[in-house]
N, C-alpha and C. Protein backbone atom coordinates (compact mmCIF):
# COMPACT_ATOMS: atom_id res chain seq x y z
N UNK A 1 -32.08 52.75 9.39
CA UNK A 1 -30.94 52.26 10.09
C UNK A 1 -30.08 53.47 10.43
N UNK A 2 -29.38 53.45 11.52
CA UNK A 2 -28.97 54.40 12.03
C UNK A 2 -27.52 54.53 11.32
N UNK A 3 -26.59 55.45 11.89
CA UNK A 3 -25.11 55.59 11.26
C UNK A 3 -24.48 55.03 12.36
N UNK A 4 -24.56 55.08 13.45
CA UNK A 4 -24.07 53.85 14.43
C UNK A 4 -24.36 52.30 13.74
N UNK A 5 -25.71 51.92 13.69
CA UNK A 5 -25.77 50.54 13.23
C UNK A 5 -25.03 49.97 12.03
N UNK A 6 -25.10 51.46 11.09
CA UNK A 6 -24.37 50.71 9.50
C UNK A 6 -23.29 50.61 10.15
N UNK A 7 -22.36 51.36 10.86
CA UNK A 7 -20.97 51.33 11.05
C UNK A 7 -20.44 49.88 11.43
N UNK A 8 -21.54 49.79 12.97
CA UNK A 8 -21.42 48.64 13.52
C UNK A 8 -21.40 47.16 12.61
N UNK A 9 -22.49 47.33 11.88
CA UNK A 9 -22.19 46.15 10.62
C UNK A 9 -21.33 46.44 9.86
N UNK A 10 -20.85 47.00 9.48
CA UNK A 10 -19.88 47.02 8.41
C UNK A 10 -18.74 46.56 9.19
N UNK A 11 -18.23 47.06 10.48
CA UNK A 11 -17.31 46.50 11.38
C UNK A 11 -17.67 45.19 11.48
N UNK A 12 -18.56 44.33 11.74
CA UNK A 12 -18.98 43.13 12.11
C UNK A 12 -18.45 42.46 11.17
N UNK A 13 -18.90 42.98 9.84
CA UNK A 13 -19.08 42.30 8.34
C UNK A 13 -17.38 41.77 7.95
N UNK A 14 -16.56 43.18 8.43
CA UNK A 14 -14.98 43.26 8.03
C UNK A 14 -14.32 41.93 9.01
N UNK A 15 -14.53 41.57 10.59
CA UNK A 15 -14.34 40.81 11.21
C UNK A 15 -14.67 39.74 11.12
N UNK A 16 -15.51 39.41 10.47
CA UNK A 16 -16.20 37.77 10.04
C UNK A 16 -15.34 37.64 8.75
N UNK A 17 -15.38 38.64 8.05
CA UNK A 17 -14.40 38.32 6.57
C UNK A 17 -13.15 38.02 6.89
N UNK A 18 -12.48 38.84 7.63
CA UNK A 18 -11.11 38.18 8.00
C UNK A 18 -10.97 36.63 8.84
N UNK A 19 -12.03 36.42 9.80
CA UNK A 19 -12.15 34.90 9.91
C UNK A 19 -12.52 34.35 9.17
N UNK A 20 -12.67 34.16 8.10
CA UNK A 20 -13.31 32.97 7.32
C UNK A 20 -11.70 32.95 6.11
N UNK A 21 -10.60 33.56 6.26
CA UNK A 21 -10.00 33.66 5.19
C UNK A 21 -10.08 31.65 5.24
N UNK A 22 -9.37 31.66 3.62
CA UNK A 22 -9.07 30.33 3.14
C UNK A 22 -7.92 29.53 3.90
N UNK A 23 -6.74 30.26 4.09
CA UNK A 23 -5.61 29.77 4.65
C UNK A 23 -5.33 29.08 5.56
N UNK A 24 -4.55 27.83 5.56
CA UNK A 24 -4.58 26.84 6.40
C UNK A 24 -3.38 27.27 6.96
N UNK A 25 -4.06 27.54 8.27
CA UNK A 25 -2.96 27.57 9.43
C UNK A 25 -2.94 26.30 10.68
N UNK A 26 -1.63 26.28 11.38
CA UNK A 26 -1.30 25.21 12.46
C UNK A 26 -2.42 25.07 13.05
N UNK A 27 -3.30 24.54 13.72
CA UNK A 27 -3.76 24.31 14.86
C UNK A 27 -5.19 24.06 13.80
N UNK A 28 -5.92 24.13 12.57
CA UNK A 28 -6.74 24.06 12.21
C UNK A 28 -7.03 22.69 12.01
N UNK A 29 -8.55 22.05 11.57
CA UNK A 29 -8.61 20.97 11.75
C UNK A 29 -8.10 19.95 10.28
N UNK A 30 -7.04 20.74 9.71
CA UNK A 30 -6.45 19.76 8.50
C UNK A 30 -5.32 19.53 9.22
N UNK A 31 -4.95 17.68 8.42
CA UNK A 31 -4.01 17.28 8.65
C UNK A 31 -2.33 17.70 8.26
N UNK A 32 -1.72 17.90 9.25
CA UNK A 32 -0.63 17.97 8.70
C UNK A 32 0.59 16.95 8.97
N UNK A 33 0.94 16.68 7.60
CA UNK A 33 1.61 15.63 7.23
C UNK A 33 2.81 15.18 7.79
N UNK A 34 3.56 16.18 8.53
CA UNK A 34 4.87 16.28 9.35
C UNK A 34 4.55 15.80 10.39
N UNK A 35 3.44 15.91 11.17
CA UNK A 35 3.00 15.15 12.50
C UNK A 35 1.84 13.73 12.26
N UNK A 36 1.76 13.21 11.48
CA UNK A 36 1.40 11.45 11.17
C UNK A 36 2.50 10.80 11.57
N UNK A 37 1.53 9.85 12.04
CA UNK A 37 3.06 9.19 12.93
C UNK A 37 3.70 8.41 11.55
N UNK A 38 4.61 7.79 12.44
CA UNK A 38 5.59 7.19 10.49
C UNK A 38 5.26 5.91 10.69
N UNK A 39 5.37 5.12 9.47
CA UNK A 39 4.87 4.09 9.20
C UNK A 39 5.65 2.97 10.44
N UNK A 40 4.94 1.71 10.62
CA UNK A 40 5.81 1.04 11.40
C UNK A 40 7.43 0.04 10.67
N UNK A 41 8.31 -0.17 11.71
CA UNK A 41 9.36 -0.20 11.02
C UNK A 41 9.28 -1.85 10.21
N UNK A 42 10.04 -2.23 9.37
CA UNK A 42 10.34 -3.22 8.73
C UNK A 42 10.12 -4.54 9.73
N UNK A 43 11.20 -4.22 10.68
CA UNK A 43 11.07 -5.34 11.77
C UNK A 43 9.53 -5.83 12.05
N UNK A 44 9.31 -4.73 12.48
CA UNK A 44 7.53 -4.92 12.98
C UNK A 44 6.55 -5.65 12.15
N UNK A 45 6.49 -5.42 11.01
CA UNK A 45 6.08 -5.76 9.91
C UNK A 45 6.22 -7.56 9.53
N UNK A 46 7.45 -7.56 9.82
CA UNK A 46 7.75 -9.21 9.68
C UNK A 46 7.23 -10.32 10.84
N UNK A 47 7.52 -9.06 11.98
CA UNK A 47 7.13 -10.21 12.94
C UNK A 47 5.97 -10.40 12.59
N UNK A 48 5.17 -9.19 12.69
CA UNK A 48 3.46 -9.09 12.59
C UNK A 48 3.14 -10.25 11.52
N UNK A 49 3.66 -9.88 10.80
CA UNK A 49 3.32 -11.49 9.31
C UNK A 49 3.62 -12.87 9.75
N UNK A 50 4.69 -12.74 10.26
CA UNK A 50 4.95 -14.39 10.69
C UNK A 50 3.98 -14.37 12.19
N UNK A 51 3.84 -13.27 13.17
CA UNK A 51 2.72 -14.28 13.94
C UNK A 51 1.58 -14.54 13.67
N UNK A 52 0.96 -13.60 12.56
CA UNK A 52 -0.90 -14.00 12.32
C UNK A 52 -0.15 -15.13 11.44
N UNK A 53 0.44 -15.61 10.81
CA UNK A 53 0.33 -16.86 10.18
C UNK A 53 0.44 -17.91 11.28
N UNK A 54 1.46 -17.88 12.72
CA UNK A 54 1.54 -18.51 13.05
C UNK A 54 0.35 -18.86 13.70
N UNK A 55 -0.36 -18.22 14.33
CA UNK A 55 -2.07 -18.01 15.42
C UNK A 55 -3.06 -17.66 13.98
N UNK A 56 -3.31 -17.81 12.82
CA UNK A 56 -4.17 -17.71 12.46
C UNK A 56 -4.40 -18.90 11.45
N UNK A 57 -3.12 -19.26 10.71
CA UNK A 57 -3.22 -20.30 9.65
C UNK A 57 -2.50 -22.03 10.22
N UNK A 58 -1.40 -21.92 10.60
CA UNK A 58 -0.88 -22.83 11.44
C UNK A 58 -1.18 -23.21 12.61
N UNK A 59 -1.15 -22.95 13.63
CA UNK A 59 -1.73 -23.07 15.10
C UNK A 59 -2.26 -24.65 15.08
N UNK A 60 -2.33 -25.37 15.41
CA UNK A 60 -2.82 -26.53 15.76
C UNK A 60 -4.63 -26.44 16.14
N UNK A 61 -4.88 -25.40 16.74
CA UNK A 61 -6.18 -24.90 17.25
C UNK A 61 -6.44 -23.78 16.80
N UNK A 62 -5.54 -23.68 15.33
CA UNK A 62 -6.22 -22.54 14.51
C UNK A 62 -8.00 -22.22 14.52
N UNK A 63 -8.37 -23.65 14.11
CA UNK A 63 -9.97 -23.92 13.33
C UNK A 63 -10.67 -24.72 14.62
N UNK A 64 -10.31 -24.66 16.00
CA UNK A 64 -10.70 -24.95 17.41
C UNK A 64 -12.09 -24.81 17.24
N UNK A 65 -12.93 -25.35 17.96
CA UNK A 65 -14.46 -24.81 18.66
C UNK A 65 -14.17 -23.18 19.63
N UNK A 66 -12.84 -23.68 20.50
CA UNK A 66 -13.19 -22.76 21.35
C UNK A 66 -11.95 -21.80 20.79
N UNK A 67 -11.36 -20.60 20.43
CA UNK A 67 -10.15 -19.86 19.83
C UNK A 67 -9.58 -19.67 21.07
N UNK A 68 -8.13 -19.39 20.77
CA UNK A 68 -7.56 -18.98 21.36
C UNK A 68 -7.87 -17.53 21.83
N UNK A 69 -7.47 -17.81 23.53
CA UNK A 69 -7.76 -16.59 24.45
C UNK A 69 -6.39 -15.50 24.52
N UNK A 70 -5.61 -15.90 24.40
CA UNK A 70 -4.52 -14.68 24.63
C UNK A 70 -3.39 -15.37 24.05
N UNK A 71 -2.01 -14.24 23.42
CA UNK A 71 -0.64 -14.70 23.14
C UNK A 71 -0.24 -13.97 23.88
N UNK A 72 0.94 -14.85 24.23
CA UNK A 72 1.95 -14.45 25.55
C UNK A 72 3.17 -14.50 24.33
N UNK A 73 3.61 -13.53 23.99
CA UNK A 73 5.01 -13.47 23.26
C UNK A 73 6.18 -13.49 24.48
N UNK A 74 7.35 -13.80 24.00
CA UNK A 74 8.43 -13.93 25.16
C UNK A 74 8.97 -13.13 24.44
N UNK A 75 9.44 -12.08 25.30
CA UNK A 75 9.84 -10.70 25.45
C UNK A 75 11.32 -11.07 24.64
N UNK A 76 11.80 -11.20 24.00
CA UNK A 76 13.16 -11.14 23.37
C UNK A 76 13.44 -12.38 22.21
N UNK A 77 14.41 -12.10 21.05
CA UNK A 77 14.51 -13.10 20.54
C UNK A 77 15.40 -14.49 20.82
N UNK A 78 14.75 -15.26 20.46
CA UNK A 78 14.24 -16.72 20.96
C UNK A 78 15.02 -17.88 19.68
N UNK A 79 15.94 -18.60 20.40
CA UNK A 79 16.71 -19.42 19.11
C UNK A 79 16.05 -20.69 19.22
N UNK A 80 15.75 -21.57 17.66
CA UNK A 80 15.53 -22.99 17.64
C UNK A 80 15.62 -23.54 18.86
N UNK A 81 17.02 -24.41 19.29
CA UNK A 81 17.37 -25.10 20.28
C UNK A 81 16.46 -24.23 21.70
N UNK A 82 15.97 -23.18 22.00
CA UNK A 82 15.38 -22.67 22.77
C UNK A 82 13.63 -23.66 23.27
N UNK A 83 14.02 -24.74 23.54
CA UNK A 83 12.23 -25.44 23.52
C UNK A 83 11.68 -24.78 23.00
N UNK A 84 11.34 -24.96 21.46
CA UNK A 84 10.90 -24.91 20.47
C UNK A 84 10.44 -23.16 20.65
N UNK A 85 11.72 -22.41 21.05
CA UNK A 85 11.40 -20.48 20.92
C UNK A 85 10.90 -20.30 21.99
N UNK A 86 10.49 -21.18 23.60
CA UNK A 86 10.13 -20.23 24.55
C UNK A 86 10.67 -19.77 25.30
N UNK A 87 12.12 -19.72 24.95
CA UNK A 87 13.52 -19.16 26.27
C UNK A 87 13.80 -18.33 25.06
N UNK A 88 13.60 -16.80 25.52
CA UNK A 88 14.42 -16.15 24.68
C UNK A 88 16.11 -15.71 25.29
N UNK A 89 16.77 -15.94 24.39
CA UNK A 89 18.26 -16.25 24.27
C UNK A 89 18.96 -14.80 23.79
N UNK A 90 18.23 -13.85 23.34
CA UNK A 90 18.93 -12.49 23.22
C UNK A 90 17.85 -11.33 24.35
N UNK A 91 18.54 -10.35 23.99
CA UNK A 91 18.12 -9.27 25.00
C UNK A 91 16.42 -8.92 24.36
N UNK A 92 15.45 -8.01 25.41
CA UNK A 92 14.17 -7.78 25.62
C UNK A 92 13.77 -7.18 23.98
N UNK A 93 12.82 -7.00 23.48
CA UNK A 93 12.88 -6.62 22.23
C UNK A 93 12.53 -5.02 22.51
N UNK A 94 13.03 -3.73 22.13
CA UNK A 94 12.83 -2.58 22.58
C UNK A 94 11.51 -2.46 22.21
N UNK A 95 11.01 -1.33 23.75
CA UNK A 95 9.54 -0.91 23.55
C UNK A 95 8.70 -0.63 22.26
N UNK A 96 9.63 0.39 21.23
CA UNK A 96 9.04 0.89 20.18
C UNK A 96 8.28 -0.48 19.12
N UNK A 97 9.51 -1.90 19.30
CA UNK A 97 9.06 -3.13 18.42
C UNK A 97 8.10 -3.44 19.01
N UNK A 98 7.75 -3.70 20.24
CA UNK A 98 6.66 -4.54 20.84
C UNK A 98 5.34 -3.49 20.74
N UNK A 99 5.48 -1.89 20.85
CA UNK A 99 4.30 -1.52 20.42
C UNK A 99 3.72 -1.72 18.76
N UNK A 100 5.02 -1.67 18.09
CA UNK A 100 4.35 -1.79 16.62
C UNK A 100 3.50 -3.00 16.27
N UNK A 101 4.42 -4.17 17.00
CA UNK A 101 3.62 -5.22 16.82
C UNK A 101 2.24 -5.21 17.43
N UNK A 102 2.26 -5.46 18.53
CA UNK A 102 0.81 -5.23 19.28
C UNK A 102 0.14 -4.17 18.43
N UNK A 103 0.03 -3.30 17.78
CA UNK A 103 -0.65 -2.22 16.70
C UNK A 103 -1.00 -3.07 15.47
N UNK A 104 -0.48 -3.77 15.44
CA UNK A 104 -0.62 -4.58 13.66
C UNK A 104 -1.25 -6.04 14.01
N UNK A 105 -1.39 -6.13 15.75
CA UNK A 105 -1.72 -7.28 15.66
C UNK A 105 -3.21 -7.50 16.42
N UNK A 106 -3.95 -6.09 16.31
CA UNK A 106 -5.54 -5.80 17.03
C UNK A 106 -6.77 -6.54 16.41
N UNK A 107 -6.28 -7.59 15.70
CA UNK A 107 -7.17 -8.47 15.14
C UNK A 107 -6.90 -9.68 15.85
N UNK A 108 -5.98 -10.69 16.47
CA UNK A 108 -5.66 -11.27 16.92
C UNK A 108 -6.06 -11.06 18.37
N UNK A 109 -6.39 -12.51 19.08
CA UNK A 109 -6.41 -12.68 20.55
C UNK A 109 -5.57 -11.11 21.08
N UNK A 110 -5.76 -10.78 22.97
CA UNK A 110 -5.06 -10.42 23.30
C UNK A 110 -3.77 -10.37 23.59
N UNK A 111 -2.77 -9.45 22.97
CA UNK A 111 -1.29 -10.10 22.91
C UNK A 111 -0.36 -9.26 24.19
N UNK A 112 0.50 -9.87 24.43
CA UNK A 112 1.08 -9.50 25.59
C UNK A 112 2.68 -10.02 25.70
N UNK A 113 3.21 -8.97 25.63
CA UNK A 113 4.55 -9.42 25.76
C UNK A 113 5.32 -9.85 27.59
N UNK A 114 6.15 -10.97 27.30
CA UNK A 114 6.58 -11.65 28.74
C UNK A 114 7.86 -12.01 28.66
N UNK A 115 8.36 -11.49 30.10
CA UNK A 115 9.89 -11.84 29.90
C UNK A 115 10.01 -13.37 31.14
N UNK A 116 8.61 -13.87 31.43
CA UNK A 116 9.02 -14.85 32.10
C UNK A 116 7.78 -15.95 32.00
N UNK A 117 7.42 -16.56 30.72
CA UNK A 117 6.13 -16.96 30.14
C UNK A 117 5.92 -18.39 31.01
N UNK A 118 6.76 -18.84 31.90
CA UNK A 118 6.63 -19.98 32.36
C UNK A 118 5.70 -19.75 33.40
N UNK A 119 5.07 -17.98 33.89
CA UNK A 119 4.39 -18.02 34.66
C UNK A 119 2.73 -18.25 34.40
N UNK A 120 2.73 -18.48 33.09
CA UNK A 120 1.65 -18.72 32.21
C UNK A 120 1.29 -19.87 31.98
N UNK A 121 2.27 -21.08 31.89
CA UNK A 121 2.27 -22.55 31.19
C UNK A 121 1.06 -23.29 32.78
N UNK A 122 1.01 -24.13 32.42
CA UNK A 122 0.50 -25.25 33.62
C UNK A 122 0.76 -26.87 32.75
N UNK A 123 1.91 -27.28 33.29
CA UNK A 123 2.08 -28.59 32.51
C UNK A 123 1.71 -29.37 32.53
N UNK A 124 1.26 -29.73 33.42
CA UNK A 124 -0.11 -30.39 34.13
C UNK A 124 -1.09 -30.79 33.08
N UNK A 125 -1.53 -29.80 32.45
CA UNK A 125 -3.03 -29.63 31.50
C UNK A 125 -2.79 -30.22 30.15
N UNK A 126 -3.37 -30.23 29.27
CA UNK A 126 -3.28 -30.86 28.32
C UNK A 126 -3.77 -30.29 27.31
N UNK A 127 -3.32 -30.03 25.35
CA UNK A 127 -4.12 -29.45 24.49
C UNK A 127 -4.21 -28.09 24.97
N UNK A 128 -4.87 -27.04 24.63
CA UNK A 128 -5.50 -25.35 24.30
C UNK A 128 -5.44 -25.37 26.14
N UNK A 129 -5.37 -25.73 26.71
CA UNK A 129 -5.78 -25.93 28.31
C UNK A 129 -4.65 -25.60 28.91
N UNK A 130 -2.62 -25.56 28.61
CA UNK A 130 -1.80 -25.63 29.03
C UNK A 130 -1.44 -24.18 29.30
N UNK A 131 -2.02 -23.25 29.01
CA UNK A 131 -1.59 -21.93 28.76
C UNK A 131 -2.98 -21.59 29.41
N UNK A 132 -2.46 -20.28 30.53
CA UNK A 132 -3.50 -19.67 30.91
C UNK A 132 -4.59 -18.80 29.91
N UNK A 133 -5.45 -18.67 30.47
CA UNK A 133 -6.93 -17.73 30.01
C UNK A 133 -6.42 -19.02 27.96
N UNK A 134 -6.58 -19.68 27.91
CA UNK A 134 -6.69 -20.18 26.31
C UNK A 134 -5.56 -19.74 25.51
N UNK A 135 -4.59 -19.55 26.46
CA UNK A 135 -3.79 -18.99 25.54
C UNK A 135 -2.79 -19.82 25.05
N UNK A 136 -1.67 -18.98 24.09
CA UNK A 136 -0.49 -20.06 23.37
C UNK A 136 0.81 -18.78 23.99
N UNK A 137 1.95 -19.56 24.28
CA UNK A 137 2.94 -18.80 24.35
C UNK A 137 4.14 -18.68 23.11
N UNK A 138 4.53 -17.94 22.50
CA UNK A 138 5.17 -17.69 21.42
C UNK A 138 6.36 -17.26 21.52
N UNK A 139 7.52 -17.40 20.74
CA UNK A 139 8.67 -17.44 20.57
C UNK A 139 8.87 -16.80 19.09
N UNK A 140 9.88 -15.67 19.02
CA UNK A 140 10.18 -15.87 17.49
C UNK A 140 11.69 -15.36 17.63
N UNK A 141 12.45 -16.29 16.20
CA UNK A 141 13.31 -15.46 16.61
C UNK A 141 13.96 -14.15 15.69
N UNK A 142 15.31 -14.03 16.15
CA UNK A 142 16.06 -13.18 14.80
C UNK A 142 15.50 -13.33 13.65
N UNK A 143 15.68 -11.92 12.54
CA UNK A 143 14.95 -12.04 11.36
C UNK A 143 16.42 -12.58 10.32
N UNK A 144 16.15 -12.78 9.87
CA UNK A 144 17.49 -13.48 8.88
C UNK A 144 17.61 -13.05 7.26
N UNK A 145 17.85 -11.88 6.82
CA UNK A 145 17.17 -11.45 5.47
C UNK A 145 18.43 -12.45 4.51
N UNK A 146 17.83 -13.16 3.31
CA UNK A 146 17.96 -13.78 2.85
C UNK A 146 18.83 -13.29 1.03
N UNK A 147 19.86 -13.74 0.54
CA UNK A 147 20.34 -13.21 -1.03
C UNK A 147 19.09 -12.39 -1.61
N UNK A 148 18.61 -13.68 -1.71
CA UNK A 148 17.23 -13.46 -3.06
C UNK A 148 15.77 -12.65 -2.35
N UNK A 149 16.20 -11.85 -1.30
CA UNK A 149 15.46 -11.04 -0.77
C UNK A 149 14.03 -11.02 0.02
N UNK A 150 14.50 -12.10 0.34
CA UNK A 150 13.48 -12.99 1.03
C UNK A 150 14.16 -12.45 2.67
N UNK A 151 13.04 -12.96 3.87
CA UNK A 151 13.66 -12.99 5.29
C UNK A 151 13.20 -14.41 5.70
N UNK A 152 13.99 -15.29 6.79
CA UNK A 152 13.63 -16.31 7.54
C UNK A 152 13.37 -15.59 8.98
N UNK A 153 12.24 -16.37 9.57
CA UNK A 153 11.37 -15.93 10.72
C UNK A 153 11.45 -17.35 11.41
N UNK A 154 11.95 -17.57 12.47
CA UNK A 154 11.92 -18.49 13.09
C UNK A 154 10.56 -18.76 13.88
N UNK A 155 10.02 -19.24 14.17
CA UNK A 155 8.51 -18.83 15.16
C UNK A 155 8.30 -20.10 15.84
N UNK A 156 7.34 -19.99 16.98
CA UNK A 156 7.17 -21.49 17.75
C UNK A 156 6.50 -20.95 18.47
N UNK A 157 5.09 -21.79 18.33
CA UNK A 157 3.98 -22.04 19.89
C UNK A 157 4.00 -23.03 20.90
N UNK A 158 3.62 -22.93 22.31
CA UNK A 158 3.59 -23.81 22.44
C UNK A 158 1.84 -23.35 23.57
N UNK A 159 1.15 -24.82 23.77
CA UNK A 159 0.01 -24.38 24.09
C UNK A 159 -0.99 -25.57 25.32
N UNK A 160 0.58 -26.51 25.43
CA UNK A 160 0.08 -27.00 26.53
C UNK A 160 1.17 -28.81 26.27
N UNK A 161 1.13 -29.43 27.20
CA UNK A 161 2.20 -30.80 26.95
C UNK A 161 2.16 -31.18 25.84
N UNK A 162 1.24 -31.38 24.88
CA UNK A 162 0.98 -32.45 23.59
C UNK A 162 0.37 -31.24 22.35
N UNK A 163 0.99 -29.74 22.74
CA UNK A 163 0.30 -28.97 21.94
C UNK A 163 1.62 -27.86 21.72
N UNK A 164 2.42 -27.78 20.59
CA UNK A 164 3.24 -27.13 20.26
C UNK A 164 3.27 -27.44 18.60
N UNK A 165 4.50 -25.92 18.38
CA UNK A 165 4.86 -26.22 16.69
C UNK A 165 5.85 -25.65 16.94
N UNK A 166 6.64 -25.27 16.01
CA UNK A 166 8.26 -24.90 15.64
C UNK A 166 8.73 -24.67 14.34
N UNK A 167 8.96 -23.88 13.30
CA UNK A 167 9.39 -23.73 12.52
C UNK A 167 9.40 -22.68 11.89
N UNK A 168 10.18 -22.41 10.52
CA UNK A 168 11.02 -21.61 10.01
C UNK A 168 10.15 -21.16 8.79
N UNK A 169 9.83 -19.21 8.68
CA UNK A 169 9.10 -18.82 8.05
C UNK A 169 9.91 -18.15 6.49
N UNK A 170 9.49 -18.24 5.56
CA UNK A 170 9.70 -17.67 4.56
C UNK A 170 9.30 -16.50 3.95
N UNK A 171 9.64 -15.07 4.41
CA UNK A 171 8.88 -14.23 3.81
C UNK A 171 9.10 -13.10 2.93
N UNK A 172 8.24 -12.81 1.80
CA UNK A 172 8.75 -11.88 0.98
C UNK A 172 7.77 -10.92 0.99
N UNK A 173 8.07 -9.65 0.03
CA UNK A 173 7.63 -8.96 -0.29
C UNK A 173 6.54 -8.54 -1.42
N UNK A 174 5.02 -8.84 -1.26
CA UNK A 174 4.15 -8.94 -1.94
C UNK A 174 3.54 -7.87 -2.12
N UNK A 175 3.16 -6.98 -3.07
CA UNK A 175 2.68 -5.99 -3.18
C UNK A 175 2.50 -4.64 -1.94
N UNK A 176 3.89 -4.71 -1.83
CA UNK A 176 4.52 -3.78 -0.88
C UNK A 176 4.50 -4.08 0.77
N UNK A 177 3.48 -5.76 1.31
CA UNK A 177 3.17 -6.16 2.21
C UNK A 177 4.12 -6.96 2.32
N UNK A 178 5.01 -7.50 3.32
CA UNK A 178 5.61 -8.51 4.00
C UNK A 178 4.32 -9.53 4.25
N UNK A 179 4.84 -10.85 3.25
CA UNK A 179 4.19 -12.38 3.47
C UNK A 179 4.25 -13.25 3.71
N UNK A 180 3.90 -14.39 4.34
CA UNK A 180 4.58 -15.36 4.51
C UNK A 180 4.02 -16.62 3.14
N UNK A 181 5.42 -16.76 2.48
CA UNK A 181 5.15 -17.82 1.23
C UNK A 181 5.62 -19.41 1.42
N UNK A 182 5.92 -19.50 2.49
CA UNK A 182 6.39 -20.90 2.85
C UNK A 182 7.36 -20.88 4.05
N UNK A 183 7.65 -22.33 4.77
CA UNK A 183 8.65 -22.44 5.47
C UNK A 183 9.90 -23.43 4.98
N UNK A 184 10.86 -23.18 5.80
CA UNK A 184 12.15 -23.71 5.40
C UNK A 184 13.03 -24.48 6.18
N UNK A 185 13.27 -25.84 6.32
CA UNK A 185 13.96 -26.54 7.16
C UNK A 185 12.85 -27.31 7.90
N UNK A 186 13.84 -27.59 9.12
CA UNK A 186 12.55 -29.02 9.86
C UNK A 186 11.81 -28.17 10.73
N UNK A 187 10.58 -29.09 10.93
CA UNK A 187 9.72 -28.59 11.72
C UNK A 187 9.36 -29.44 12.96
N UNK A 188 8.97 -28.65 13.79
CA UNK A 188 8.74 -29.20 14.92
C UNK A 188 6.87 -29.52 15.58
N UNK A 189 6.63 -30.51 15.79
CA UNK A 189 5.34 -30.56 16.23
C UNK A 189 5.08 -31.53 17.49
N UNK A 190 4.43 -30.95 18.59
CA UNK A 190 4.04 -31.68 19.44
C UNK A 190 2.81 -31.53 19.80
């Protein structure tokens, strides 16, 4: 081997050693913890609980032949006296809530938030049929956190003339998950 070649390797050898150090720097492929996005907020969380209960356990056409094709949420919160939550009665719910939800809710039909869901209904139809593509239109309203640390979730489908629900969710805090453990007050069913 020549004295050019050893040199040359030994130069090679010194340049590969300094790339391989251990040290985790920016741009490498470990995570860094300051840029994970942050958890979703509280709000999000509740709604997300009270609507898979409402479209997954309650629903009238929960346990259907055919499932439901899409939720049409109405873009803002939505009071009782509101036909049973589909006029929402306060302002649009900000972007950041409606993405969290839609994020927590990728198990569920396609969800879609609407600030004018009547363009969806057909009253006409009857049963799972009243709501375009199979769908149900949804209402929820204000969260209502409760003494004993509980929240009330107002919620309401409706899914065609003779196909609606309405009522008031109970939810606590179960092993660090927001749940729904019951409802509270009257309920509404058509």
């Amino acid at each position: 081997m020549s004295l050019r070649a050893a040199t040359f390797s030994l130069v090679l050898a010194a340049i590969l050693a300094g790339c391989s150090s251990t040290d985790t720097y920016a741009g490498t492929d470990q995570l860094d913890p300051s840029t994970s996005p942050p958890p979703p907020s509280e709000q999000s969380q509740l709604y997300a609980a009270a609507l898979h209960h409402l479209i997954l356990v309650d629903n009238p056409f929960a346990t259907a032949p055919t499932p439901i094709g899409s939720v049409y949420i109405v873009d803002g919160a939505a009071s009782r006296s509101a036909h049973m939550f589909t006029v929402a009665d306060g302002p649009p719910f900000d972007t950041e809530l409606k993405n969290e939800i839609t994020a927590q809710s990728a198990d569920l039909p396609p969800v879609e938030f609407t600030t004018d869901p009547q363009q969806y209904a057909d009253r006409a139809r009857q049963g799972l049929t009243g709501v375009a593509h199979d769908g149900v239109i949804v209402g929820l309203s204000p969260t209502w956190p409760q003494n004993d640390g509980t929240v009330h979730i107002g919620a309401g489908l409706w899914c065609g003339i003779d196909c609606g629900l309405g009522l008031t969710y109970v939810l606590d805090q179960i092993d660090g998950q927001w749940t729904v453990t019951g409802t509270t007050g009257p309920i509404s069913i058509s």
